[in-house]
PDB file of N, CA and C in Angstrom:
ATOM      1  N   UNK A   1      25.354  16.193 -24.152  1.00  0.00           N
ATOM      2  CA  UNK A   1      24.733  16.838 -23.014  1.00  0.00           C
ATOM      3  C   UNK A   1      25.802  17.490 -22.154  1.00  0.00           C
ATOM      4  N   UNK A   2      25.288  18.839 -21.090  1.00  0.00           N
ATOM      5  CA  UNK A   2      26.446  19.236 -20.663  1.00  0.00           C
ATOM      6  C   UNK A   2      26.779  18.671 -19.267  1.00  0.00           C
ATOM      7  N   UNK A   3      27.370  18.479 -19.093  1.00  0.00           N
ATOM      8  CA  UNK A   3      27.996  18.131 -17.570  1.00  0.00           C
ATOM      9  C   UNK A   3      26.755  18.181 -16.447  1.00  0.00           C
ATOM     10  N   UNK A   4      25.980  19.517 -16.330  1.00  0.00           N
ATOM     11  CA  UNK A   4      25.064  19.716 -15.711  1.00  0.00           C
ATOM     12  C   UNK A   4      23.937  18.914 -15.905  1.00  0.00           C
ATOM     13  N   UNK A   5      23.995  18.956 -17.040  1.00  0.00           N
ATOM     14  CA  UNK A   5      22.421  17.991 -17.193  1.00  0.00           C
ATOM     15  C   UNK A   5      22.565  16.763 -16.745  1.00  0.00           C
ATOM     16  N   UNK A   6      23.905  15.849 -16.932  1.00  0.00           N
ATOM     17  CA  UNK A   6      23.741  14.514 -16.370  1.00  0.00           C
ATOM     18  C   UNK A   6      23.896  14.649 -15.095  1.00  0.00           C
ATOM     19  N   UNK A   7      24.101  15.427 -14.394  1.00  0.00           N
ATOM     20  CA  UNK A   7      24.160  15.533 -13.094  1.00  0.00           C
ATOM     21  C   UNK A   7      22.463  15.817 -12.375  1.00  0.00           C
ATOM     22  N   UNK A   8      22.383  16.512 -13.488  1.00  0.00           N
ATOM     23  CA  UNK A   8      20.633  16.911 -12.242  1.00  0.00           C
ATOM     24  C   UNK A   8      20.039  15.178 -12.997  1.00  0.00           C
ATOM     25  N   UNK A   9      20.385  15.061 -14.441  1.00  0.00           N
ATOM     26  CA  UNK A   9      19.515  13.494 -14.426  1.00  0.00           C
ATOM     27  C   UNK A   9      19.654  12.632 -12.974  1.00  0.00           C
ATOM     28  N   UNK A  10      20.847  12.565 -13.172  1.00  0.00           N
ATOM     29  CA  UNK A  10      21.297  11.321 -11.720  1.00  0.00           C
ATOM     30  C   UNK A  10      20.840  11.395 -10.653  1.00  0.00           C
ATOM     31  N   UNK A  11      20.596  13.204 -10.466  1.00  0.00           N
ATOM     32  CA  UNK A  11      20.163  13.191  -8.804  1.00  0.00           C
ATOM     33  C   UNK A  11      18.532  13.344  -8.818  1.00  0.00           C
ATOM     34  N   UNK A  12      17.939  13.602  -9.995  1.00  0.00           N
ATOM     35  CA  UNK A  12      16.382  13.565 -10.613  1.00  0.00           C
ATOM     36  C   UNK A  12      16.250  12.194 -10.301  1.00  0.00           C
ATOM     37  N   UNK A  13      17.071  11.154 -11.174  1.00  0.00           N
ATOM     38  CA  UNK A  13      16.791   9.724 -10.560  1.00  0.00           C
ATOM     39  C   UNK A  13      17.293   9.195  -8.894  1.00  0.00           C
ATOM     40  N   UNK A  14      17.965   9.961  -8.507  1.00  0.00           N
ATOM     41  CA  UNK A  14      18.113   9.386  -7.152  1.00  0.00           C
ATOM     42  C   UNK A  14      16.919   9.929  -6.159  1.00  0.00           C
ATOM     43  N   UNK A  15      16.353  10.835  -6.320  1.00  0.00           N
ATOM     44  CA  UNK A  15      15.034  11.243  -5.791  1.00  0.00           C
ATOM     45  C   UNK A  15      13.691  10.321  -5.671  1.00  0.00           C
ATOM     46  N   UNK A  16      14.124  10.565  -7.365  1.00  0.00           N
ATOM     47  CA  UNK A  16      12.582   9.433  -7.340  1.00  0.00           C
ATOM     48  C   UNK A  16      12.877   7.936  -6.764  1.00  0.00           C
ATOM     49  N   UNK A  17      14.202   7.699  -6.815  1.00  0.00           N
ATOM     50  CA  UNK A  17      14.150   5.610  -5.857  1.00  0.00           C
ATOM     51  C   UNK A  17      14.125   6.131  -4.534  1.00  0.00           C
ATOM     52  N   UNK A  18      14.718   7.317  -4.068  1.00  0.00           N
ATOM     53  CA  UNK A  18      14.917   7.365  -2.830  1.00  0.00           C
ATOM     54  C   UNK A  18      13.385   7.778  -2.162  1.00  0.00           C
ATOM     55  N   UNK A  19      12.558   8.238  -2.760  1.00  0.00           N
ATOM     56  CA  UNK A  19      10.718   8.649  -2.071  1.00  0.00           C
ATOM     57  C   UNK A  19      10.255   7.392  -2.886  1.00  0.00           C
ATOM     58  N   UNK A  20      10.123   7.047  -3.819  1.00  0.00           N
ATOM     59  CA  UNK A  20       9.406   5.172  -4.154  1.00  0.00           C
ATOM     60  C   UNK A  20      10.198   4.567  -2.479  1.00  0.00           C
ATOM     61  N   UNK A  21      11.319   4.501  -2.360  1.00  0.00           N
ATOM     62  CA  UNK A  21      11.829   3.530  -1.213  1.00  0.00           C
ATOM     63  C   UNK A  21      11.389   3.975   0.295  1.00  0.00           C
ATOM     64  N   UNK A  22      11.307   4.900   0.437  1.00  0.00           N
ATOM     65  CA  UNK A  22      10.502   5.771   1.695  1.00  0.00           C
ATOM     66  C   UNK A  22       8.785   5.481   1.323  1.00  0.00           C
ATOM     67  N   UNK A  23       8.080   5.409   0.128  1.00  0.00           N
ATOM     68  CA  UNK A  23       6.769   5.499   0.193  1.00  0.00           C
ATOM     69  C   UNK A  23       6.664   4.125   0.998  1.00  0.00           C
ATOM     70  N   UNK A  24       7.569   2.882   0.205  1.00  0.00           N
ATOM     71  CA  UNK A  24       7.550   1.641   0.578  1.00  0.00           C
ATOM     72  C   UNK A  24       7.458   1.069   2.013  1.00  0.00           C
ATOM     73  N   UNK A  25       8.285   1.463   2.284  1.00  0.00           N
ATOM     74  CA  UNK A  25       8.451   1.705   3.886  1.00  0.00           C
ATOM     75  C   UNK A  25       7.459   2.127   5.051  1.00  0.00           C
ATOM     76  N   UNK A  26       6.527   3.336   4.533  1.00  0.00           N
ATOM     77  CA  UNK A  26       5.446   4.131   5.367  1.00  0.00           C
ATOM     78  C   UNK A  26       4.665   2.985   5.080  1.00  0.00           C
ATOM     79  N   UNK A  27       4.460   2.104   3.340  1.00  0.00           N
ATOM     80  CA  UNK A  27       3.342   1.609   3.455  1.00  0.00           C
ATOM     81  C   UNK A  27       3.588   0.130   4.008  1.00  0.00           C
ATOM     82  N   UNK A  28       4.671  -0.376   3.941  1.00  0.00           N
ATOM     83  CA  UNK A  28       5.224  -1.627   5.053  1.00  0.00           C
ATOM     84  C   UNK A  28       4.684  -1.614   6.807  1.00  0.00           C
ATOM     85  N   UNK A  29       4.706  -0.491   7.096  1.00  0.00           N
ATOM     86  CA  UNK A  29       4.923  -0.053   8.352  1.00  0.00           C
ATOM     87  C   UNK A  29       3.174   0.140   8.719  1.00  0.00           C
ATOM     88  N   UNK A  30       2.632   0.969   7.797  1.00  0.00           N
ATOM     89  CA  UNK A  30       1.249   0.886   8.156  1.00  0.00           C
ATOM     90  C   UNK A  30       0.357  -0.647   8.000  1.00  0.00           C
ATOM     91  N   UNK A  31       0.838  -1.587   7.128  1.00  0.00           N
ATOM     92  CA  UNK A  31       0.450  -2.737   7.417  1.00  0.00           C
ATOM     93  C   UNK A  31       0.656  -3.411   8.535  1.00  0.00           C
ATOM     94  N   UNK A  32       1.937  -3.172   9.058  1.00  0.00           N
ATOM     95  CA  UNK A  32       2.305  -3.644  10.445  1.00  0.00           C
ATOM     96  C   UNK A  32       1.033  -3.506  11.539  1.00  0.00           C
ATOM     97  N   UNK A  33       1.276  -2.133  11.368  1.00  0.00           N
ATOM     98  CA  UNK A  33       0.306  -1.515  12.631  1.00  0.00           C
ATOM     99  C   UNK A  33      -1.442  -1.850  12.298  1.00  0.00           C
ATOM    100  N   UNK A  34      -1.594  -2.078  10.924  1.00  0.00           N
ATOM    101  CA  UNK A  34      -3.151  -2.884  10.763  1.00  0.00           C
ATOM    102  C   UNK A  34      -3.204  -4.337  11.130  1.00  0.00           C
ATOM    103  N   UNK A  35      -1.995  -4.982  10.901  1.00  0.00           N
ATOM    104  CA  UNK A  35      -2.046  -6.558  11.192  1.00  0.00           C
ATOM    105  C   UNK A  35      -2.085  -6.822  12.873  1.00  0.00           C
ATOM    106  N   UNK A  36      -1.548  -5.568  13.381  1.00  0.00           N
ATOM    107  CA  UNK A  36      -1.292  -5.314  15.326  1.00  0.00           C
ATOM    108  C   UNK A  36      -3.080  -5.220  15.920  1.00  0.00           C
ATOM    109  N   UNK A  37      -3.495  -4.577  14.691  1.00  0.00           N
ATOM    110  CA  UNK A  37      -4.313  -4.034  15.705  1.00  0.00           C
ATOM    111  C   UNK A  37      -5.830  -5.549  15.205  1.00  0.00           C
ATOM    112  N   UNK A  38      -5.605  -6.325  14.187  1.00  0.00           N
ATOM    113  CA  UNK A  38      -6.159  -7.094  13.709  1.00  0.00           C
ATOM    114  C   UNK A  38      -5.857  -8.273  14.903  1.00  0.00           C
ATOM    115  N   UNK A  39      -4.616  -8.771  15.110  1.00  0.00           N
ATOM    116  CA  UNK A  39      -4.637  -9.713  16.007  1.00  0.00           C
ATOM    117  C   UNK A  39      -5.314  -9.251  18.168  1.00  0.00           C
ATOM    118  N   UNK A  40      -5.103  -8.181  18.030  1.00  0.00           N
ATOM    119  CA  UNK A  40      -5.817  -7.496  19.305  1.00  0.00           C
ATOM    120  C   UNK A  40      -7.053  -7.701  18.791  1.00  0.00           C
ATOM    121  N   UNK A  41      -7.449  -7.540  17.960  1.00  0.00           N
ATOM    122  CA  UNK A  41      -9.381  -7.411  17.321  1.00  0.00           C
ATOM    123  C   UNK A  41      -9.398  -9.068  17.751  1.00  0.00           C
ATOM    124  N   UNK A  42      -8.866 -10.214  17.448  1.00  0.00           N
ATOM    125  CA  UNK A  42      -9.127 -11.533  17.437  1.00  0.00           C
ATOM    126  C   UNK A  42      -8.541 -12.248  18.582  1.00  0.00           C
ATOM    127  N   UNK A  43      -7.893 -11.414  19.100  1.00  0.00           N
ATOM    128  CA  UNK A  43      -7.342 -11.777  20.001  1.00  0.00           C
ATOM    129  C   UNK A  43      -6.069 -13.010  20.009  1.00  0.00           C
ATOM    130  N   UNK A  44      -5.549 -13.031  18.634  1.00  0.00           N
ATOM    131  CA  UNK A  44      -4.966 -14.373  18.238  1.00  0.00           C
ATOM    132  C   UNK A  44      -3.736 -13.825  17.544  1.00  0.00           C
ATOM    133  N   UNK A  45      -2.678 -14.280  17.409  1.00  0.00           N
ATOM    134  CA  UNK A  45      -1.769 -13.845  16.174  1.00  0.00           C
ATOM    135  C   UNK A  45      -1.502 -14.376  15.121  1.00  0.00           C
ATOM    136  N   UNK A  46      -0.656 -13.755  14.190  1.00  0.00           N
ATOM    137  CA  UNK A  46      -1.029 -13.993  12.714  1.00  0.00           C
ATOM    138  C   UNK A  46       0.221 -14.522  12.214  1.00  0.00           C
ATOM    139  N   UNK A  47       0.619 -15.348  11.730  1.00  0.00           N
ATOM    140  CA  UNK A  47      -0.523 -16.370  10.783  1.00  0.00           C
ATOM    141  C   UNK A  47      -0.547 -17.241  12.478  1.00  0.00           C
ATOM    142  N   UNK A  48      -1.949 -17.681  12.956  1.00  0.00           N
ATOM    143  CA  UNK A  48      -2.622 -17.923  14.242  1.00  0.00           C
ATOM    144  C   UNK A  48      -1.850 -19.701  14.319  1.00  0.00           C
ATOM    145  N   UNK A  49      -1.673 -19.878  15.278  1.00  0.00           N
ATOM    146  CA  UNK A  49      -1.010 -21.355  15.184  1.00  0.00           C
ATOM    147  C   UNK A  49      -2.193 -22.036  15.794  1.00  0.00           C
ATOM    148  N   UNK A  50      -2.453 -23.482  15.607  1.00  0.00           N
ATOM    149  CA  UNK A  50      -3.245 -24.516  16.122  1.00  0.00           C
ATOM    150  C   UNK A  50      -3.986 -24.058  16.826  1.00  0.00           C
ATOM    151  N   UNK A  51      -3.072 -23.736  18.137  1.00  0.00           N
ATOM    152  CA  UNK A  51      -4.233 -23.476  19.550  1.00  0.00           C
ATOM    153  C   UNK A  51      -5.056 -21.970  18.963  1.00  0.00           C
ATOM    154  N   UNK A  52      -4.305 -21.479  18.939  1.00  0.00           N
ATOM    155  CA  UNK A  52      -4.732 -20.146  18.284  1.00  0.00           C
ATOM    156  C   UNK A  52      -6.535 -20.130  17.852  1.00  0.00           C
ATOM    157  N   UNK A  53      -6.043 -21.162  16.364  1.00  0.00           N
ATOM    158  CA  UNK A  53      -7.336 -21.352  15.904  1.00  0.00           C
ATOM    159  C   UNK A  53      -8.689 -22.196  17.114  1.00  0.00           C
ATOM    160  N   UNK A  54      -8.620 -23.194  17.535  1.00  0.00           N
ATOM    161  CA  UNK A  54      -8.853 -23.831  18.615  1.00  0.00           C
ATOM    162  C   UNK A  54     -10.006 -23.021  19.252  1.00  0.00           C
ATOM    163  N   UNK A  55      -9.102 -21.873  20.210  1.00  0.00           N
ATOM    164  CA  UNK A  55      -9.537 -21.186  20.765  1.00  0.00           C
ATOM    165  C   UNK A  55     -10.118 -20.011  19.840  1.00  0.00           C
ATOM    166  N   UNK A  56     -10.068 -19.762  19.183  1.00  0.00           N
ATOM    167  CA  UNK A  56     -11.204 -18.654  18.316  1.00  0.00           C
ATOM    168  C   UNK A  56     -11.989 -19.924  17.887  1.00  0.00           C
ATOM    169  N   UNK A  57     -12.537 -20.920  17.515  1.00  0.00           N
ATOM    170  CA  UNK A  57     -13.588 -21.694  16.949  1.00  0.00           C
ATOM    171  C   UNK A  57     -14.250 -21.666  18.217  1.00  0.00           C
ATOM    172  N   UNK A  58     -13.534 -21.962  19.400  1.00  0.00           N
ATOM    173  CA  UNK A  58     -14.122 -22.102  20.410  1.00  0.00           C
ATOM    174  C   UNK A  58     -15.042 -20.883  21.104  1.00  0.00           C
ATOM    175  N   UNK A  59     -14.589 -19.842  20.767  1.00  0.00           N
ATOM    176  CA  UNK A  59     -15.151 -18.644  21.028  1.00  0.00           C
ATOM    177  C   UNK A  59     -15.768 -18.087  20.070  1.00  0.00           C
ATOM    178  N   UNK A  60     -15.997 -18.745  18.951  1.00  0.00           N
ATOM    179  CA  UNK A  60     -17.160 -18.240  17.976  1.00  0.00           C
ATOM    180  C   UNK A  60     -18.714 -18.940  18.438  1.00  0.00           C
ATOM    181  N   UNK A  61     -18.542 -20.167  18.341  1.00  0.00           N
ATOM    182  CA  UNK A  61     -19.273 -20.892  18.401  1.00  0.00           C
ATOM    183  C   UNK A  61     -19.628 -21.141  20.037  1.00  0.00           C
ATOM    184  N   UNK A  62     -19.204 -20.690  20.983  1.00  0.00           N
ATOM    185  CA  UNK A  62     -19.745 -20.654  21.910  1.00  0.00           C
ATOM    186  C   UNK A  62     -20.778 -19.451  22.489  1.00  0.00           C
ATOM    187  N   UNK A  63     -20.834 -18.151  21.412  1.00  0.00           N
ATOM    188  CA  UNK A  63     -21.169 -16.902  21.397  1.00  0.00           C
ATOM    189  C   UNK A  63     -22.309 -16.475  20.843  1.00  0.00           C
ATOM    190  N   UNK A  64     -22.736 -17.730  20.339  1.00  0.00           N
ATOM    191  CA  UNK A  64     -23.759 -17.549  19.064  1.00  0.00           C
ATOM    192  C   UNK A  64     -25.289 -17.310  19.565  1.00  0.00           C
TER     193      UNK A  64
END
């Protein structure tokens, strides 16, 4: 192969890890902001500790 070709291979493969590693990221980040807006919805945070739970049983079942 000539010189050129392993060169565009390498940077052909550095493209594709480098947008897989950026897709990763947008989709890391948008979970963030669904798990944010999930504990505002429940009013509790996640993973919810003791009282946490407590107080949401308490506010389910007092609502009914």
């Amino acid at each position: 192969m000539a010189p050129d070709t392993i060169d565009d291979l390498r940077q052909g493969a550095r493209d594709v890890v480098y947008t897989g590693l950026g897709l990763g990221i947008l989709g890391f980040q948008r979970l963030q902001v669904q798990r944010r807006e999930l504990e505002k919805a429940l009013g509790v945070g996640l993973p919810p500790t003791p009282d946490d739970v407590g107080r949401l049983v308490r506010h389910l079942t007092h609502h009914r």
